[in-house]
Protein backbone atom coordinates (compact mmCIF):
# COMPACT_ATOMS: atom_id res chain seq x y z
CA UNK A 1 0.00 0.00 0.00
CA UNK A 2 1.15 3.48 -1.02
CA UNK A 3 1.97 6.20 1.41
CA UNK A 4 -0.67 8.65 2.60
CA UNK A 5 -0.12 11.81 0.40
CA UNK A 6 0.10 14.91 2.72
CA UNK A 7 -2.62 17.56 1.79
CA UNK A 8 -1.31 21.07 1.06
CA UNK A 9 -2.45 23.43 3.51
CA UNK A 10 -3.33 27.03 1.89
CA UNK A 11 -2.78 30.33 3.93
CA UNK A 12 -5.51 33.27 2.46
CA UNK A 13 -4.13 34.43 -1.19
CA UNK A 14 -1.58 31.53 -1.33
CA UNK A 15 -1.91 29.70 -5.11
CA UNK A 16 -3.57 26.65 -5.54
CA UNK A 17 -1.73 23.42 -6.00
CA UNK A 18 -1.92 22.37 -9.92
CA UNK A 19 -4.81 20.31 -10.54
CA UNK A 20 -2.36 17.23 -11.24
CA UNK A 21 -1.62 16.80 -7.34
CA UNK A 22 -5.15 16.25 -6.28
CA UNK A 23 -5.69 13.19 -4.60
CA UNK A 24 -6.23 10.03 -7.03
CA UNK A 25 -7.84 6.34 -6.77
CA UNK A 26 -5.09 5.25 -4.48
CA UNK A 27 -5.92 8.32 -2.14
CA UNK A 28 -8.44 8.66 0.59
CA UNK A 29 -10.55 10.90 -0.93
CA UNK A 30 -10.27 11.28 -4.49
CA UNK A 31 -10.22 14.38 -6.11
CA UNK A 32 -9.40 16.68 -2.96
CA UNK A 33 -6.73 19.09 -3.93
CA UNK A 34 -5.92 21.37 -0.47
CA UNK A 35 -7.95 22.91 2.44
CA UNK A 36 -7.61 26.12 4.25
CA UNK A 37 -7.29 29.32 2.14
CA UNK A 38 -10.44 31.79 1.98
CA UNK A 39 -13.62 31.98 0.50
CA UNK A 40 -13.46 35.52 -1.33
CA UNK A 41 -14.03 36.46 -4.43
CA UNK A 42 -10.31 36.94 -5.98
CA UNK A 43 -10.01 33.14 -4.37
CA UNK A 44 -13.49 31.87 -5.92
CA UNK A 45 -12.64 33.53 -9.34
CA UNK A 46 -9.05 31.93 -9.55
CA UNK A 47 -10.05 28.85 -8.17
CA UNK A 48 -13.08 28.14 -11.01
CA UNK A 49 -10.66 29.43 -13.36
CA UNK A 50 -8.23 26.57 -13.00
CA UNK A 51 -11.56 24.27 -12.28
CA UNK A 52 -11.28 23.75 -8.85
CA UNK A 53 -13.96 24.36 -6.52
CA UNK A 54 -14.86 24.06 -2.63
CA UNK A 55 -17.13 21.81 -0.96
CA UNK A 56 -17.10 20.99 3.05
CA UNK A 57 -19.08 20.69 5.87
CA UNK A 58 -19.69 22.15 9.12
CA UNK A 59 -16.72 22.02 11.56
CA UNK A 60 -14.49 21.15 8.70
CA UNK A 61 -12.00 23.36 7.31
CA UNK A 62 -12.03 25.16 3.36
CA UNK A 63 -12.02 22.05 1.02
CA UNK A 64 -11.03 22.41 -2.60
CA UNK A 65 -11.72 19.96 -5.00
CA UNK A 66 -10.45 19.17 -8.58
CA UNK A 67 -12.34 15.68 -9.57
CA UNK A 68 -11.17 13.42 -12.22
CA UNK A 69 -13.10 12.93 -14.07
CA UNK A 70 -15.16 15.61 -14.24
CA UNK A 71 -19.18 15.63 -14.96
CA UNK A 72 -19.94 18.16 -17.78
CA UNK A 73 -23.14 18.49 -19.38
CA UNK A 74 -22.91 19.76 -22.81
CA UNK A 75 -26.42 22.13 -23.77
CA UNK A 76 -26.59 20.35 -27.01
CA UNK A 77 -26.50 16.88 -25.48
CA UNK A 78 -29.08 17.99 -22.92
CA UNK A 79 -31.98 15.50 -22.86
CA UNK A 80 -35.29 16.59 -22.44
CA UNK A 81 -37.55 13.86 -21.24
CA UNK A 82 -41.03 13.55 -22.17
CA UNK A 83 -42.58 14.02 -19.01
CA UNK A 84 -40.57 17.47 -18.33
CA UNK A 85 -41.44 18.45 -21.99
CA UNK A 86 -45.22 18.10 -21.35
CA UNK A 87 -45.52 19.93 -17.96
CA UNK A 88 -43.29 22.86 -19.35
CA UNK A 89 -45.47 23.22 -22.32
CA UNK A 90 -48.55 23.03 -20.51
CA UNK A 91 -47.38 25.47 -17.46
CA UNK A 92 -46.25 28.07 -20.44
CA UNK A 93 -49.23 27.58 -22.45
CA UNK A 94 -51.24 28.45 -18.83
CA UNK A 95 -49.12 31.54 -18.24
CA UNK A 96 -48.20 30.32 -14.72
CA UNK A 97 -44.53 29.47 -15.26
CA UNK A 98 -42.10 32.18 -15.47
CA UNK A 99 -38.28 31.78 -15.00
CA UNK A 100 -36.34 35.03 -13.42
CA UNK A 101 -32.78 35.30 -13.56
CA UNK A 102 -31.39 37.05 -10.57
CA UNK A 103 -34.31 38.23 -8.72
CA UNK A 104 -33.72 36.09 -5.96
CA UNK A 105 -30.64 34.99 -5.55
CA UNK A 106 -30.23 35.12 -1.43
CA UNK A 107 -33.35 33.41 -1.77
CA UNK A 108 -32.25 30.66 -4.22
CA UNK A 109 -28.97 29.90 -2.10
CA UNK A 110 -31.08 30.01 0.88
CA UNK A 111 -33.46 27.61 0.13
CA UNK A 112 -30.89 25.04 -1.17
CA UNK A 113 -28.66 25.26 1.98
CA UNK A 114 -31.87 24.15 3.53
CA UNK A 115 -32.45 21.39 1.03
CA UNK A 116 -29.79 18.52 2.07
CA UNK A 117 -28.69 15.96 -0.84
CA UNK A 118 -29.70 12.60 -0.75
CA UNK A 119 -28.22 10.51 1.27
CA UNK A 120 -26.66 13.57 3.78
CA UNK A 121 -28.21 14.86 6.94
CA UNK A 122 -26.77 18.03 6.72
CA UNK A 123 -25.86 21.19 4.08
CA UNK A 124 -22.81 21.68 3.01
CA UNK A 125 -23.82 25.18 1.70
CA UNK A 126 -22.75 26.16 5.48
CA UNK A 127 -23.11 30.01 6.30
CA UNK A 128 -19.63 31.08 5.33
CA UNK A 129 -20.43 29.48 1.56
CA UNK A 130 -23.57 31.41 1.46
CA UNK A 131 -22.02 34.78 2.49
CA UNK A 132 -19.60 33.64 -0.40
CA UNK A 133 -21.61 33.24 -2.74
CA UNK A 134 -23.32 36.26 -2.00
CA UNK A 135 -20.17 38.36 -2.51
CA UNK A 136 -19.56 36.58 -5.95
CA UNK A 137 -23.03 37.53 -7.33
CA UNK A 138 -22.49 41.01 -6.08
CA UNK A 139 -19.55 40.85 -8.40
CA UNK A 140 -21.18 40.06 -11.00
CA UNK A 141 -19.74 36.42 -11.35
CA UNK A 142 -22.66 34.43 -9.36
CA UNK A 143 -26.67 34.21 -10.73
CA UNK A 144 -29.80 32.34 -9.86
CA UNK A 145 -32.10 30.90 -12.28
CA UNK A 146 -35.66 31.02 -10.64
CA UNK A 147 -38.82 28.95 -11.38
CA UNK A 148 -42.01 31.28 -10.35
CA UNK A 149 -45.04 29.64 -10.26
CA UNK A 150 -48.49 31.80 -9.96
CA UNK A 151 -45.72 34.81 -8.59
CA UNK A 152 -44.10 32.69 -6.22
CA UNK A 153 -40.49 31.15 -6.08
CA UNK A 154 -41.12 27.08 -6.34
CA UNK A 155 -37.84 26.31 -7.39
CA UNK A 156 -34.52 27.06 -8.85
CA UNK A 157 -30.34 26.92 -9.02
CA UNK A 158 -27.79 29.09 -8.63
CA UNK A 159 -24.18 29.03 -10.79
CA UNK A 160 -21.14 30.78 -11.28
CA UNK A 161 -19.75 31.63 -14.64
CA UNK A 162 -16.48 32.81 -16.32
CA UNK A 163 -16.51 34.03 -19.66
CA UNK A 164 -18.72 31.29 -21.70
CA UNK A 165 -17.65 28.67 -18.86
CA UNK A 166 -21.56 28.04 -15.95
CA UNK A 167 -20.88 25.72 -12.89
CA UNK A 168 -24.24 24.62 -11.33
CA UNK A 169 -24.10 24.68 -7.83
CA UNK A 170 -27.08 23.83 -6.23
CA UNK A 171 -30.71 23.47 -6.66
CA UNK A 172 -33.68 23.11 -4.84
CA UNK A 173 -37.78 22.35 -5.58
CA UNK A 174 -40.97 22.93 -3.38
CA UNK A 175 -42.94 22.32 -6.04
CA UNK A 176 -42.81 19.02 -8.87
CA UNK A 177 -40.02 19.56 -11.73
CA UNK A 178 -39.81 23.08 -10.62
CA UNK A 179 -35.63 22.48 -9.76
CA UNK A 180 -35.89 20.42 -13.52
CA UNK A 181 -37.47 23.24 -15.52
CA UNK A 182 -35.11 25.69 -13.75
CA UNK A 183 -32.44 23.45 -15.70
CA UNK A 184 -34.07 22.89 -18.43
CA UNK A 185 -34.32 27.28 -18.68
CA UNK A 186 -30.41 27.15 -17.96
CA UNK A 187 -29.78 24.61 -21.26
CA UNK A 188 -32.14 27.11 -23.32
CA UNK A 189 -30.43 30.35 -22.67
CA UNK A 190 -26.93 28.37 -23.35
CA UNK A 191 -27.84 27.20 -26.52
CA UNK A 192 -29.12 30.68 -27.53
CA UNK A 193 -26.04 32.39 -25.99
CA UNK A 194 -23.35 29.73 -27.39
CA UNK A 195 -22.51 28.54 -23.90
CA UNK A 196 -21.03 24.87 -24.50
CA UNK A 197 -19.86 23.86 -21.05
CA UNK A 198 -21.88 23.39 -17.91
CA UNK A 199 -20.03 21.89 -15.20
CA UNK A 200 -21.93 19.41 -13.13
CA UNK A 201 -18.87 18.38 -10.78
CA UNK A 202 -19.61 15.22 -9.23
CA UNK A 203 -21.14 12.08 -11.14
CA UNK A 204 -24.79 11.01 -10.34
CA UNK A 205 -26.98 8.72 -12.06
CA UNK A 206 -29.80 11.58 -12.47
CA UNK A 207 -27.40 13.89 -14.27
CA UNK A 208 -26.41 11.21 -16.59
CA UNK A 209 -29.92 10.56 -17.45
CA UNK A 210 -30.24 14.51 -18.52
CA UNK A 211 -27.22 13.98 -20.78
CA UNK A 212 -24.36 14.78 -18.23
CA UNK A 213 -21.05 12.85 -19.45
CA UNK A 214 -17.42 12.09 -17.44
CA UNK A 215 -14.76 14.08 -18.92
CA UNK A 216 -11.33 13.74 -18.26
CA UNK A 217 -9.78 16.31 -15.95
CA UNK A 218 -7.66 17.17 -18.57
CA UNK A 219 -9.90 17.47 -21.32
CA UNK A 220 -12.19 19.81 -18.97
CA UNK A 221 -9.71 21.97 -17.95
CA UNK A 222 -8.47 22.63 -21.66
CA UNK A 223 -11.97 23.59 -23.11
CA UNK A 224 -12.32 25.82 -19.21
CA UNK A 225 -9.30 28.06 -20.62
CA UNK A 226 -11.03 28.32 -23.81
CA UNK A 227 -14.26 29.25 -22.20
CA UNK A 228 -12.94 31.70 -19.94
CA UNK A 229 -11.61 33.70 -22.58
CA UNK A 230 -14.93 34.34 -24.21
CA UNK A 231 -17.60 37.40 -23.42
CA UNK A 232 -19.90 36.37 -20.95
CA UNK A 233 -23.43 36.35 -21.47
CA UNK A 234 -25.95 38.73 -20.11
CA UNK A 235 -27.87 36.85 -17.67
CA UNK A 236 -31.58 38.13 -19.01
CA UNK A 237 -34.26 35.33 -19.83
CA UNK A 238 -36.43 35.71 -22.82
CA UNK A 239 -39.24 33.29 -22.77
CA UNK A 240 -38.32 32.93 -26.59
CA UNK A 241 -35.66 30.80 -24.97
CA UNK A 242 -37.73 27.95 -24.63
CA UNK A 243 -37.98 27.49 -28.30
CA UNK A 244 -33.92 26.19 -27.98
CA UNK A 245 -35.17 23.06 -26.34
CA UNK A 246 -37.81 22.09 -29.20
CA UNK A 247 -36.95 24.37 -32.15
CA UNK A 248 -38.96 21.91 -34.89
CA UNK A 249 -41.79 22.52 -32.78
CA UNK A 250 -41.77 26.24 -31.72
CA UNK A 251 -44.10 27.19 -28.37
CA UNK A 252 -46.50 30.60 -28.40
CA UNK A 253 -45.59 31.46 -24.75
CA UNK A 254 -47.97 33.39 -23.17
CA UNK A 255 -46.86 36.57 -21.00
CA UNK A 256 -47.00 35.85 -17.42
């Protein structure tokens, strides 16, 4: 059995490790690069940048993560299941579905640090990420993509994105497929925009079955310097949007 790797211990504004020397197979916990460090937004920005990101829990120190592989769901390869496809019609058709883009967002991040994933007890969206987050939407680098349903907020995600480059985060649903069609909204406005890179982190059945693929660490990181470089969108959605998803089929959506 191979030696224990030590994990690098980061002071505040100290570089990151190269993605190379993140923990492998033989390792404890794959994919952990370093702890310690700080959450603000010069750190955030350089860390997504180089496509690492943190991810802890309470009473444990700054994690930061650089997976390999890495899940990546590609807007094109998106699928759109049947089910998802009917209710989104139907709820646009009705006028009672309306997707917001940064309306919400302490909302958004809110509600998902109260949502725990399967299989946890906990959040690991633990105050100090929130306030994060919070500071990288104020600069501009953080949005929410809200599902409003009769008015109300039902459902939604919230992402960070370089240049062409979105990483979903987290989402959360009080209300059926509301989290889903939040998604769905997300793949829309990328194909419009040109967006070809969503990065999904961590591999789960469920993404796989909306199109989400492994990707080499490598191979991510490459097409992340690409993306980077590009102009970033402006985070607006146009219900026009929706016709991305089924563009053989255009919808009449009516005005909520």
């Amino acid at each position: 059995m191979s030696a224990r790797r030590p994990l690098p211990w980061l002071e505040p504004g100290e570089p990151f490790p190269p993605v190379e020397q993140a923990w492998g197979p033989g390792d404890p916990v794959p994919g952990l690069l370093a702890a310690g460090g700080a959450l603000d937004v010069d750190t955030l920005v350089r860390a997504y940048a180089h496509g690492i990101f943190p991810w802890y829990g309470p009473e444990q120190p700054i994690l930061w993560w650089s997976p390999d592989p890495r899940m990546v769901l590609q807007p094109a390869r998106f699928r759109l299941h049947d089910s998802l496809r009917k209710a989104l019609r139907a709820a646009l058709r009705q006028g009672r579905l309306e997707i917001r883009i940064d309306t919400a967002f302490d909302a958004v991040i809110a509600a998902c640090a109260s949502t725990p994933r399967p299989g946890q007890d906990g959040t690991w969206i633990v105050p100090a990420m929130q306030a994060a987050y919070r500071a990288l939407h104020r600069a501009g680098h953080a949005h929410s993509v809200e599902t409003w349903w009769d008015g109300v907020l039902v459902g939604g995600l919230y992402l960070v994105n370089l240049g062409q480059a979105v990483f979903g985060e987290s989402m959360f649903t009080h209300r059926r497929d509301a989290s889903k069609m939040a998604l769905a909204a997300l793949v829309a406005a990328c194909r419009v925009w040109g967006v070809e890179l969503i990065d999904c982190q961590q591999q789960t059945a469920h993404l796989a079955s909306l199109g989400a693929a492994p990707q080499p660490r490598a191979d991510f990181v490459r097409a992340l310097r690409q993306a980077i470089e590009r102009p970033a969108p402006v985070w607006h959605f146009d219900p026009l949007y929706w016709n991305a998803l089924w563009p053989h089929a255009p919808l009449s959506v009516a005005t909520p």
